[in-house]
Structure formats: C-alpha cells, structure tokens
Protein backbone atom coordinates (compact mmCIF):
# COMPACT_ATOMS: atom_id res chain seq x y z
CA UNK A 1 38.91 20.44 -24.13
CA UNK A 2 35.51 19.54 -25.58
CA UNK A 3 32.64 21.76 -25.74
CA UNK A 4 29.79 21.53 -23.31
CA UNK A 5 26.28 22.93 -23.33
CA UNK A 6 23.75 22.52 -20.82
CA UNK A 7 20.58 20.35 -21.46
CA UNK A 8 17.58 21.66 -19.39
CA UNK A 9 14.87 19.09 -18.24
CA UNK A 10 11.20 19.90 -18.10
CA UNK A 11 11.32 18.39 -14.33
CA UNK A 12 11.15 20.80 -11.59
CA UNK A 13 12.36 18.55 -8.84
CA UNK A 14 15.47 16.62 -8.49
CA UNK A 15 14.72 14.70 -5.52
CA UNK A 16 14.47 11.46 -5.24
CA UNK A 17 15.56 11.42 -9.01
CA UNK A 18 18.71 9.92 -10.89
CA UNK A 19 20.12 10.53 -13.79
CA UNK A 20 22.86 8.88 -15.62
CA UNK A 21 24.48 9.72 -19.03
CA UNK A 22 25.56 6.93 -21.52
CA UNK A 23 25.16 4.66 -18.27
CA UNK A 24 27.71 7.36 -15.88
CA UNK A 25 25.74 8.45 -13.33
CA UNK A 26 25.85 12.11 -13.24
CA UNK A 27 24.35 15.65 -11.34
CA UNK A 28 21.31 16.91 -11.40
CA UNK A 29 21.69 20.66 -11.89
CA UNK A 30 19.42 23.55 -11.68
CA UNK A 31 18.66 25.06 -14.97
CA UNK A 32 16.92 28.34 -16.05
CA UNK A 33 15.77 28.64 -12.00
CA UNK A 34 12.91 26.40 -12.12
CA UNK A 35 14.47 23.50 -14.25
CA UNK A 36 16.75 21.00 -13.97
CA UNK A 37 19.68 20.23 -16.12
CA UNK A 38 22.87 18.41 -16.87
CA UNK A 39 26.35 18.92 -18.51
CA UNK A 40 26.86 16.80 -21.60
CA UNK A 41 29.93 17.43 -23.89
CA UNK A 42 29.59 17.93 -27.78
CA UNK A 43 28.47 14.21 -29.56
CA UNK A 44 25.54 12.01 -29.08
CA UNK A 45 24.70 11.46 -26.09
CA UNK A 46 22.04 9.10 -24.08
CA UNK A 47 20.31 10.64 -20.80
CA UNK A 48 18.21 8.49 -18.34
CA UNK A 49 16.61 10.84 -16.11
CA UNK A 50 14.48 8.47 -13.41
CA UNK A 51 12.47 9.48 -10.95
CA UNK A 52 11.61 7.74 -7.61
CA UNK A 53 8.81 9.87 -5.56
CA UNK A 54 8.57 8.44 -1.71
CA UNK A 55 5.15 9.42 -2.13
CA UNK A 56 4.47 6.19 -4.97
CA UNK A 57 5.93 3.95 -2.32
CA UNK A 58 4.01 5.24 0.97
CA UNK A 59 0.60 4.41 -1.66
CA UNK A 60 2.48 0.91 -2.09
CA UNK A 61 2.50 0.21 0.85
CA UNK A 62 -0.92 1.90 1.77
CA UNK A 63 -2.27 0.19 -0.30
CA UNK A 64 -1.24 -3.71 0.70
CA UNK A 65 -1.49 -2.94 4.03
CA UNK A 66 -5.63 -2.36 3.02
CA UNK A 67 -6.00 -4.86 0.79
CA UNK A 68 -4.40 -7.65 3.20
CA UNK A 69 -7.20 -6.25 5.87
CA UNK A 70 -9.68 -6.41 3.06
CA UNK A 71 -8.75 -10.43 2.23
CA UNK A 72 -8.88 -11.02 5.98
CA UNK A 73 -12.41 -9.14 6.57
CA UNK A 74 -13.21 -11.29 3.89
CA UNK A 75 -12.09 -14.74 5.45
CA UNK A 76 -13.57 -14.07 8.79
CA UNK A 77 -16.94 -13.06 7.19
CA UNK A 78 -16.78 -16.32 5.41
CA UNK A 79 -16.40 -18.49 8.62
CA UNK A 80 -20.34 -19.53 9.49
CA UNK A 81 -20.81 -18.34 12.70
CA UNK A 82 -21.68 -21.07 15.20
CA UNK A 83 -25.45 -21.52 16.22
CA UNK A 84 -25.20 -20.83 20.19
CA UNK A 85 -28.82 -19.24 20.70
CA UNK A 86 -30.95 -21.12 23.60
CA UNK A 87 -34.40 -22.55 23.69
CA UNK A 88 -36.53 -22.41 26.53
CA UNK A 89 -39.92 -24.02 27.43
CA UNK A 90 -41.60 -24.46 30.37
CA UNK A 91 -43.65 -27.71 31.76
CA UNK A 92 -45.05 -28.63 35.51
CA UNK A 93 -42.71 -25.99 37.30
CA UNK A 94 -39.13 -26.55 35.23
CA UNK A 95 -37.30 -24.82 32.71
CA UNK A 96 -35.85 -26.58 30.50
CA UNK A 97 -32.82 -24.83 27.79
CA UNK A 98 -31.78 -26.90 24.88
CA UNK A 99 -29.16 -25.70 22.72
CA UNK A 100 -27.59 -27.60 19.98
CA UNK A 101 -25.06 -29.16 22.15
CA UNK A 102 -26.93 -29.82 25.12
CA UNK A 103 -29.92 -29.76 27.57
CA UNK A 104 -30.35 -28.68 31.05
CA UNK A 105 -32.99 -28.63 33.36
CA UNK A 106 -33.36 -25.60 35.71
CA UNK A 107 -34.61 -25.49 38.58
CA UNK A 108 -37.87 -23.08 39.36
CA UNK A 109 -37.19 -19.50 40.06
C-alpha cells in the first residue's frame, strides 16, 4: 500500500467548491479544524481546487438584470416626446385651441 499524507488548503469553506486530483475528482476534507484538505498518495501530484460561490452568480445576475433596465431607461429617454400642449386665444366671443394636429373652435362659456 502506498503512503498517504494529508495536504491542508488555506480555504476555510468547501462549499460550493471542487476539487480534483490529476483530473479524479476527489473529497474535500476538513483539515487542522478550520482548513480543508485532501488525501494524495506519495509522488507528484496535480490538485485543482475550484471554487464556485452562489454569491458571484446572484451579482451576475444582479447585475444584468440593472444594466438591461439601465439600456431601456436609456431608450425611452431617447424617444422625443410628442408636442401635445394647446394654444388658446380668444376673438369676438370664441375660443379657439390649436394644437399641432388640429384646430377647434369652442363655443363661449
């Protein structure tokens, strides 16, 4: 049988976090109380210790979700908003409102 020794990681958290050795995917174990660790067998050996935190991908996400309502904001403050404001003068007892569209004469009242 081959000799084994335990290799501690400077990580404190093995959630969301992989590790594989010379491409094996293998356990995360807790080292020395507040470290992690794995088994490796005498020889040369290469870890891959990844880490995947939900919290990066929540910010992802976050963050598209504000920039697509930026973009949008952006669009709709780019549309010119239509010129619907009235005009109104007065002659001989009428009102008369123009807009840009149209004209109509009130009656007096």
């Amino acid at each position: 049988m081959p000799a084994t020794s335990t290799i501690p990681f400077i990580f404190a958290s093995s959630r969301n976090g992989e590790l594989t050795i010379d491409g094996i995917s293998s356990r995360i174990l807790r080292a020395n109380r507040s470290m992690r660790g794995a088994l490796v067998s005498t020889g040369t050996h290469r870890l891959v210790y990844s880490y995947h935190p939900t919290s990066v991908r929540v910010g992802v996400a976050l963050s598209a979700l504000g920039l697509m309502a930026f973009v949008l904001l952006l669009k709709r403050a780019a549309v010119p908003a239509r010129d619907d404001h009235f005009s109104y003068s007065s002659s001989q007892g009428t009102t008369r409102a123009e807009s840009p569209s149209c004209t109509a004469i009130l009656p007096p009242g």
